[in-house]
PDB file of N, CA and C in Angstrom:
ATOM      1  N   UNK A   1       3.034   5.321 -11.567  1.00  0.00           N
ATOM      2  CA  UNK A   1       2.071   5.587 -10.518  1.00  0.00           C
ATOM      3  C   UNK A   1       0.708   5.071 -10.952  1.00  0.00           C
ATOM      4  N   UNK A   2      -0.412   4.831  -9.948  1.00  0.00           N
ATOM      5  CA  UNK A   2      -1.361   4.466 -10.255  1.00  0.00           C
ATOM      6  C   UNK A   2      -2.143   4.544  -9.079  1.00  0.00           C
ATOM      7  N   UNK A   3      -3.334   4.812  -9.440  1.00  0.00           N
ATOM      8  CA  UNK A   3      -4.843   5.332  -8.790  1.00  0.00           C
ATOM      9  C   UNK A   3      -5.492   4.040  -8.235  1.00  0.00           C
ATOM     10  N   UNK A   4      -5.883   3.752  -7.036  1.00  0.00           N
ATOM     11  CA  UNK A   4      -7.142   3.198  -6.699  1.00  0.00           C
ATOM     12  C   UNK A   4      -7.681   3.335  -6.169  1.00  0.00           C
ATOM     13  N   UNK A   5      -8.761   1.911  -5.266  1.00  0.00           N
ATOM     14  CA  UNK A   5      -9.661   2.587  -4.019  1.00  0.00           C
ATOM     15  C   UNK A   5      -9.321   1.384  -3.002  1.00  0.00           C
ATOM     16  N   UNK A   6      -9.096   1.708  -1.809  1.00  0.00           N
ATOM     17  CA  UNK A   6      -8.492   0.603  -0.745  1.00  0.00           C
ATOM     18  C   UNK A   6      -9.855  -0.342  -0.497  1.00  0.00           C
ATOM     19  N   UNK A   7      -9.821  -1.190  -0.640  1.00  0.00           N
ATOM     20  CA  UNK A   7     -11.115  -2.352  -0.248  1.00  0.00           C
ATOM     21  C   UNK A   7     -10.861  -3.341   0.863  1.00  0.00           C
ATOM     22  N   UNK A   8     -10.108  -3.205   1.760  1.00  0.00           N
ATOM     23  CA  UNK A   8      -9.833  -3.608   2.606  1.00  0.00           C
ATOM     24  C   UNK A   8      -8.750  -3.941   3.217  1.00  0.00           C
ATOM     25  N   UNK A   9      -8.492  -4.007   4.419  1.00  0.00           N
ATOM     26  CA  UNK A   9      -7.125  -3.908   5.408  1.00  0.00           C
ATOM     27  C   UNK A   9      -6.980  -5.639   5.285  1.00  0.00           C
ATOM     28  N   UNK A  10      -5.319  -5.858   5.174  1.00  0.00           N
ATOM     29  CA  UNK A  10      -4.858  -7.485   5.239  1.00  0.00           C
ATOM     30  C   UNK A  10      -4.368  -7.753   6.144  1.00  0.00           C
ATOM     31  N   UNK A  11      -5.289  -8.704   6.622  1.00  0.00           N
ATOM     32  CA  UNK A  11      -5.073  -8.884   8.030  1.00  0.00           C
ATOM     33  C   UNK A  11      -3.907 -10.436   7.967  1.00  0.00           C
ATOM     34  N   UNK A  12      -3.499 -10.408   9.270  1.00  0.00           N
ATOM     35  CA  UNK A  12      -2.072 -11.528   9.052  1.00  0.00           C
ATOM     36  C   UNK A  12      -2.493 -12.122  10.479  1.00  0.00           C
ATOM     37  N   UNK A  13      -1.416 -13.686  10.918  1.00  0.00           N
ATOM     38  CA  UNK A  13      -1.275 -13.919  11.850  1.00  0.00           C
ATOM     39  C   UNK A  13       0.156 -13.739  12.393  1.00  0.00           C
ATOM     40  N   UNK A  14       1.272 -13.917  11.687  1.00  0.00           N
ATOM     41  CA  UNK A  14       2.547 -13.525  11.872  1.00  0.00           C
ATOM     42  C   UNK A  14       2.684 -12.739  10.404  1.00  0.00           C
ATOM     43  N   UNK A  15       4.046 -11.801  10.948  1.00  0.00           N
ATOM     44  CA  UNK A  15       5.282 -10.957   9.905  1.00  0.00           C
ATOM     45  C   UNK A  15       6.643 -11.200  10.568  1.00  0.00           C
ATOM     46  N   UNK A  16       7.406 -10.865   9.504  1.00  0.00           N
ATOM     47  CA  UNK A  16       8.484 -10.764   9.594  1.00  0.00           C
ATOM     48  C   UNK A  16       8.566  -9.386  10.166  1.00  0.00           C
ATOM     49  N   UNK A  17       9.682  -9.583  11.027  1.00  0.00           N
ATOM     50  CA  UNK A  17      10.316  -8.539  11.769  1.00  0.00           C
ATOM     51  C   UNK A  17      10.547  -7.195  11.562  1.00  0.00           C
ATOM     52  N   UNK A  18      11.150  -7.445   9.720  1.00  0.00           N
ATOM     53  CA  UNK A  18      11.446  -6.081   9.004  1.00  0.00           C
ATOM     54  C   UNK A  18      10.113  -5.210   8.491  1.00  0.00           C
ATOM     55  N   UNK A  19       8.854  -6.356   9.219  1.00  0.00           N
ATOM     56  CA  UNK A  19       7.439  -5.482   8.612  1.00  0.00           C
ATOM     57  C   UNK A  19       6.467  -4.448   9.739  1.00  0.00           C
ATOM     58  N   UNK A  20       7.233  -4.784  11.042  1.00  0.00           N
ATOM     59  CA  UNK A  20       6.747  -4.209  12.482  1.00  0.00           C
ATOM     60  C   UNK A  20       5.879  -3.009  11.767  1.00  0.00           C
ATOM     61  N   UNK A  21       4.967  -2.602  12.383  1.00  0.00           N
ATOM     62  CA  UNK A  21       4.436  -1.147  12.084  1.00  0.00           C
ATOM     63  C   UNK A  21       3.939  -1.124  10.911  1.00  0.00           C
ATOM     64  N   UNK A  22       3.906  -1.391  10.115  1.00  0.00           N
ATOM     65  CA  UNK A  22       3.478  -1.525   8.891  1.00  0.00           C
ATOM     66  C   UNK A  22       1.638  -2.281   8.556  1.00  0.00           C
ATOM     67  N   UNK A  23       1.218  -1.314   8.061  1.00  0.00           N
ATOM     68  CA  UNK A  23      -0.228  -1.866   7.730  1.00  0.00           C
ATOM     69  C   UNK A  23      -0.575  -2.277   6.119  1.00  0.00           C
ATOM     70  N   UNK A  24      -1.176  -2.911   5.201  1.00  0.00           N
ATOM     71  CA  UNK A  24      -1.044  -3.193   4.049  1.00  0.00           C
ATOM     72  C   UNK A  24      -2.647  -3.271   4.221  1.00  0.00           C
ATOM     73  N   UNK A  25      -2.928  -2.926   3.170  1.00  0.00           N
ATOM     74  CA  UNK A  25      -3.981  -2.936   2.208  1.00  0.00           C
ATOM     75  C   UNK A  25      -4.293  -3.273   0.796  1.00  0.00           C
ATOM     76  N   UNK A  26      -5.638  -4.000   0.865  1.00  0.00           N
ATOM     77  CA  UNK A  26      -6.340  -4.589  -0.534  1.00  0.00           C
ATOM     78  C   UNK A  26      -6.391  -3.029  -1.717  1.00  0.00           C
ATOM     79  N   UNK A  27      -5.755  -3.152  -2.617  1.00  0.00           N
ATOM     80  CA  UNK A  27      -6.064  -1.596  -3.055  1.00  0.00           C
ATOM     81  C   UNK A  27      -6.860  -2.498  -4.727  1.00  0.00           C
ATOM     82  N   UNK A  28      -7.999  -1.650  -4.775  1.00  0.00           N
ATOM     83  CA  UNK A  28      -8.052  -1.582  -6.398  1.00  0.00           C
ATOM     84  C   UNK A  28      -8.000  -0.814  -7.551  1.00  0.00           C
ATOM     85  N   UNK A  29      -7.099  -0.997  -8.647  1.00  0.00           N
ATOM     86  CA  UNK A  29      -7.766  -0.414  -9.713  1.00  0.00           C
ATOM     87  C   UNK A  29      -8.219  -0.835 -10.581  1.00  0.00           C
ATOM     88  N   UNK A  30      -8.368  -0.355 -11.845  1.00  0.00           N
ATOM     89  CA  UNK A  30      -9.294  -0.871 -12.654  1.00  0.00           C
ATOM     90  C   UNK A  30      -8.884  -1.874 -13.024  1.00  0.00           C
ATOM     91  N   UNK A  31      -7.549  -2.395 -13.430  1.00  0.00           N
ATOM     92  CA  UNK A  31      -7.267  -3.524 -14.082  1.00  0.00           C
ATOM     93  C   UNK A  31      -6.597  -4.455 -13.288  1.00  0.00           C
ATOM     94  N   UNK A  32      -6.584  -4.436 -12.065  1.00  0.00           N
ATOM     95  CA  UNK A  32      -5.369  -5.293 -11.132  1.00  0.00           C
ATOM     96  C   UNK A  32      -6.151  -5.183  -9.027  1.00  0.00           C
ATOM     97  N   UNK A  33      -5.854  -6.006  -8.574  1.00  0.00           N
ATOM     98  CA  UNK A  33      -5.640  -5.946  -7.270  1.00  0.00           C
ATOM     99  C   UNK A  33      -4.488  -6.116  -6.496  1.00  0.00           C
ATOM    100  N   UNK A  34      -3.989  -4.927  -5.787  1.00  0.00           N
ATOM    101  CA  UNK A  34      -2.672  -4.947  -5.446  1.00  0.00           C
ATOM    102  C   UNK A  34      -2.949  -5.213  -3.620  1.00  0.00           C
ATOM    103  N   UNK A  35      -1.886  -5.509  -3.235  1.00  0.00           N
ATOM    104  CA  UNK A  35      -1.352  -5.313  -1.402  1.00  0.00           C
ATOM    105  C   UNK A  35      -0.561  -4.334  -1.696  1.00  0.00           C
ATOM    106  N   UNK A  36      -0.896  -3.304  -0.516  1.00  0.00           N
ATOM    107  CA  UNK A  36       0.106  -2.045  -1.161  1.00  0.00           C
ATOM    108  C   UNK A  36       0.395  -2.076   0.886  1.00  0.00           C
ATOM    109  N   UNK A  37       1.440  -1.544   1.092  1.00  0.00           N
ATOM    110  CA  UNK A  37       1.835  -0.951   2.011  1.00  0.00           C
ATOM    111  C   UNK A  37       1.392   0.392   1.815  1.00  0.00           C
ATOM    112  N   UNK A  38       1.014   0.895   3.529  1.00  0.00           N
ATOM    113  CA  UNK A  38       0.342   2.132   3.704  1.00  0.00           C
ATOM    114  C   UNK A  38       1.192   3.296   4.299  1.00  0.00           C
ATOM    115  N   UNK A  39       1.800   4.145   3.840  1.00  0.00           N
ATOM    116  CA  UNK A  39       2.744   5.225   4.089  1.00  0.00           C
ATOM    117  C   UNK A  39       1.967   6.292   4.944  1.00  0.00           C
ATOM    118  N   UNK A  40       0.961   6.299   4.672  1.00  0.00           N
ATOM    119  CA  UNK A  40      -0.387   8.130   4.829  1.00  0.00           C
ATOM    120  C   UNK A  40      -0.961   8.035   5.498  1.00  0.00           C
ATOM    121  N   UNK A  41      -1.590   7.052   6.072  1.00  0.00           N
ATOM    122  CA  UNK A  41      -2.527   7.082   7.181  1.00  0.00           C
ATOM    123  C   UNK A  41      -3.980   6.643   6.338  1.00  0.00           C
ATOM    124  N   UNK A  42      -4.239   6.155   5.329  1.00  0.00           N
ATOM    125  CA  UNK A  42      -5.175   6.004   4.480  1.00  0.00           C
ATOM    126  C   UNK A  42      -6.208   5.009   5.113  1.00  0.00           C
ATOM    127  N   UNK A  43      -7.396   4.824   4.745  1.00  0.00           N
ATOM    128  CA  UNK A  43      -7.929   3.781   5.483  1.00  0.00           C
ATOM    129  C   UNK A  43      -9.572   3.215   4.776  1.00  0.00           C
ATOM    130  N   UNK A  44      -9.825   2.485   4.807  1.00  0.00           N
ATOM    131  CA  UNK A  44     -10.929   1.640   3.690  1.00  0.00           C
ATOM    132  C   UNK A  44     -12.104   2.741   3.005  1.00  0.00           C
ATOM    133  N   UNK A  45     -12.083   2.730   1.670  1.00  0.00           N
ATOM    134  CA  UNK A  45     -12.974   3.705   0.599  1.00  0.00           C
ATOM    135  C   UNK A  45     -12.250   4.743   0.247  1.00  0.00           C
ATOM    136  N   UNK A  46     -10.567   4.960   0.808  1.00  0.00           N
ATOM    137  CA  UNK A  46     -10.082   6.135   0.400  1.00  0.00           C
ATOM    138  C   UNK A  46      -9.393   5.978  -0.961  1.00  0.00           C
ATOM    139  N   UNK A  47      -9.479   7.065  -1.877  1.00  0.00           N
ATOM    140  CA  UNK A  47      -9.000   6.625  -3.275  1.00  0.00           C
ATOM    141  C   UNK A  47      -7.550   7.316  -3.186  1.00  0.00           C
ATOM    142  N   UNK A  48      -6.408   6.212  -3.702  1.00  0.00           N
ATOM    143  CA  UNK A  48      -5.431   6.261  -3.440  1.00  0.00           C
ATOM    144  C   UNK A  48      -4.352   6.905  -4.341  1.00  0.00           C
ATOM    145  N   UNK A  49      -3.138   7.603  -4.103  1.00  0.00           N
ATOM    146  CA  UNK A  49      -1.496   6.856  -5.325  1.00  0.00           C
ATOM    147  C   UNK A  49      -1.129   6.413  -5.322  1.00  0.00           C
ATOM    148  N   UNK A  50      -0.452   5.025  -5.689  1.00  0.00           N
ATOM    149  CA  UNK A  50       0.246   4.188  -5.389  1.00  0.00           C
ATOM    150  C   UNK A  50       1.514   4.207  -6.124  1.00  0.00           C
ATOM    151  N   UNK A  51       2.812   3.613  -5.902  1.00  0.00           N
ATOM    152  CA  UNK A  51       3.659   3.676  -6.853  1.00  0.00           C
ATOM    153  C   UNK A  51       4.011   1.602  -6.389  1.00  0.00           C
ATOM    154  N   UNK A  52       4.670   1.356  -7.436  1.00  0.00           N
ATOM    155  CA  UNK A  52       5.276   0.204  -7.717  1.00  0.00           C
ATOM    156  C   UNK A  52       6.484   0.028  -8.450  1.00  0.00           C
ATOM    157  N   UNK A  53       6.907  -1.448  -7.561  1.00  0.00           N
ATOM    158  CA  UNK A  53       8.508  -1.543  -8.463  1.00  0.00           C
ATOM    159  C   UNK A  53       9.402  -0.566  -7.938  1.00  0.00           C
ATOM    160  N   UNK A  54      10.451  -0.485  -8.524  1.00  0.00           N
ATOM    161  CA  UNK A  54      11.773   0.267  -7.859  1.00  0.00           C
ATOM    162  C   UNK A  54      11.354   1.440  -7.278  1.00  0.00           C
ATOM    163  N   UNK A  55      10.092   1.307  -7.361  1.00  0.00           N
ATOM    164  CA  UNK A  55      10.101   2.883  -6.930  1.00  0.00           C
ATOM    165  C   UNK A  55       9.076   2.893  -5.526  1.00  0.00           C
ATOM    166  N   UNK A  56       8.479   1.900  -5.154  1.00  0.00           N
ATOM    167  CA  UNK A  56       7.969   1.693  -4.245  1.00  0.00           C
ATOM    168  C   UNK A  56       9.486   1.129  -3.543  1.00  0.00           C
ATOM    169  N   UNK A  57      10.350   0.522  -3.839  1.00  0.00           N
ATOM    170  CA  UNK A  57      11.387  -0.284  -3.128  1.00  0.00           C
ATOM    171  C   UNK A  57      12.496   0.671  -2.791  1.00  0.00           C
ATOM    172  N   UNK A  58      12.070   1.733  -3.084  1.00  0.00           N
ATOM    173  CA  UNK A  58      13.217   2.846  -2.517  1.00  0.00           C
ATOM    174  C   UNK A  58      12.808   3.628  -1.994  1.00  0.00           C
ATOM    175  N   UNK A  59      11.134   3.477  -1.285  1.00  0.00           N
ATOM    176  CA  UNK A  59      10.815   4.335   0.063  1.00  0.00           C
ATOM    177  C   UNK A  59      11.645   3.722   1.220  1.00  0.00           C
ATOM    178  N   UNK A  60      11.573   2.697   1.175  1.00  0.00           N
ATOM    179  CA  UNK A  60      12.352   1.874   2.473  1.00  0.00           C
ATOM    180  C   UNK A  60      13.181   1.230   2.082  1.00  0.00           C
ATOM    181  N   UNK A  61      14.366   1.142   3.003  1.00  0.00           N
ATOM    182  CA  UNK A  61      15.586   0.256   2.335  1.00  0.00           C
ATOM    183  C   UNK A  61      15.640  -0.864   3.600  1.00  0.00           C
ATOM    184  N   UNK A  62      14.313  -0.888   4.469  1.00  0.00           N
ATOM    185  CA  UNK A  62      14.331  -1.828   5.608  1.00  0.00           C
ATOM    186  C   UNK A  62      13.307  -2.914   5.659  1.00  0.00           C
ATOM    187  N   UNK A  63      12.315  -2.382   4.680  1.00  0.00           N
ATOM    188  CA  UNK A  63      11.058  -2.850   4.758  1.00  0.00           C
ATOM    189  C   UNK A  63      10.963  -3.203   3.136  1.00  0.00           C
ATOM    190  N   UNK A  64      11.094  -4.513   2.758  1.00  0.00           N
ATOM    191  CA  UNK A  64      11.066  -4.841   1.146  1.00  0.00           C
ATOM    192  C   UNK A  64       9.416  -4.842   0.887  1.00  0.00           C
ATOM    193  N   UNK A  65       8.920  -4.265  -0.380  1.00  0.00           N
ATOM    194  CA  UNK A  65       7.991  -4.184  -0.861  1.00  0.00           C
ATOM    195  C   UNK A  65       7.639  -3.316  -2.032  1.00  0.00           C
ATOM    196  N   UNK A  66       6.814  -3.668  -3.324  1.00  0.00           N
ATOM    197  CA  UNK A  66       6.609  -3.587  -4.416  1.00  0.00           C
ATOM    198  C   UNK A  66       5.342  -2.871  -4.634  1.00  0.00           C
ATOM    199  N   UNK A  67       4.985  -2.601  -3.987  1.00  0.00           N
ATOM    200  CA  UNK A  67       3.962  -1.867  -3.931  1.00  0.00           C
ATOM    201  C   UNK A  67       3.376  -0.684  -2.630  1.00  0.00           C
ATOM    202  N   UNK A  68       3.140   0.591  -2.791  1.00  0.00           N
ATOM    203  CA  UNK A  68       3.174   1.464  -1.492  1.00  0.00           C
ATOM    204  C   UNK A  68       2.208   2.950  -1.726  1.00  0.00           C
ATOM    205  N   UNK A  69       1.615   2.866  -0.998  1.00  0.00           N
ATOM    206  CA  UNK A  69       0.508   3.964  -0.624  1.00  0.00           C
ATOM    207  C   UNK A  69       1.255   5.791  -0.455  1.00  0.00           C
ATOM    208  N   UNK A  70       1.137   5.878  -1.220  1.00  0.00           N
ATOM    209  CA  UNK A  70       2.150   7.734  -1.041  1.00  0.00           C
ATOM    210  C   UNK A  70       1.430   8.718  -1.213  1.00  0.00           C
ATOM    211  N   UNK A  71      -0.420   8.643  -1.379  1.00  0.00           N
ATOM    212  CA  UNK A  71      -1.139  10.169  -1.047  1.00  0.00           C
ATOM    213  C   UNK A  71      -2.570   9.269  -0.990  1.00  0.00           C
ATOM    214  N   UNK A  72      -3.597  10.453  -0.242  1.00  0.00           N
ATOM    215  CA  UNK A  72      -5.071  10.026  -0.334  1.00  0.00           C
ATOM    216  C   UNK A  72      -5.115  10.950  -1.023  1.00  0.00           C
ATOM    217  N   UNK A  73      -6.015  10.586  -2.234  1.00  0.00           N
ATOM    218  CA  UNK A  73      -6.673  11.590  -3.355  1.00  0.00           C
ATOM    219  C   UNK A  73      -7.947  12.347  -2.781  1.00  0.00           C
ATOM    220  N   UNK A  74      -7.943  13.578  -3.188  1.00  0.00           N
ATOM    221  CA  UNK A  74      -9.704  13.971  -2.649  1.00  0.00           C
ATOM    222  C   UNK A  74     -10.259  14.071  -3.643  1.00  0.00           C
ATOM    223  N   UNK A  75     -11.632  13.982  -3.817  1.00  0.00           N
ATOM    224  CA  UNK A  75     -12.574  13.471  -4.218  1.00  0.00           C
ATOM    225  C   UNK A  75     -12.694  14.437  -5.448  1.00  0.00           C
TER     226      UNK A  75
END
């Protein structure tokens, strides 16, 4: 797991099909900038959890992705 702060929404012109509904975000932490898919309803300056790897890839078995938003932290 790992902590950041969302710095902005990624905006697209097309997705794939299996991504409908789905919003992704610029997340940072200290050592990395991730695209995380957004599970929570989270939305720009909120400090995040994120999980990655198999373990982000087994929230959804429809929607492939390595990275995923699973709480807003409070302050």
């Amino acid at each position: 797991m790992k902590i950041g702060t969302i710095s902005g929404k990624v905006t697209y012109l097309r997705k794939a099909p299996c991504l409908a509904g789905e919003n992704f975000f610029l997340v940072d932490t200290r050592t990395e900038q991730l695209v995380a898919a957004d599970l929570v309803g989270a939305t720009a300056g909120d400090r995040v959890l994120l999980v990655t790897g198999q373990e982000a890839a087994r929230l959804s078995l429809e929607t492939p992705m390595d990275a995923a938003i699973v709480a807003i932290l409070e302050e």
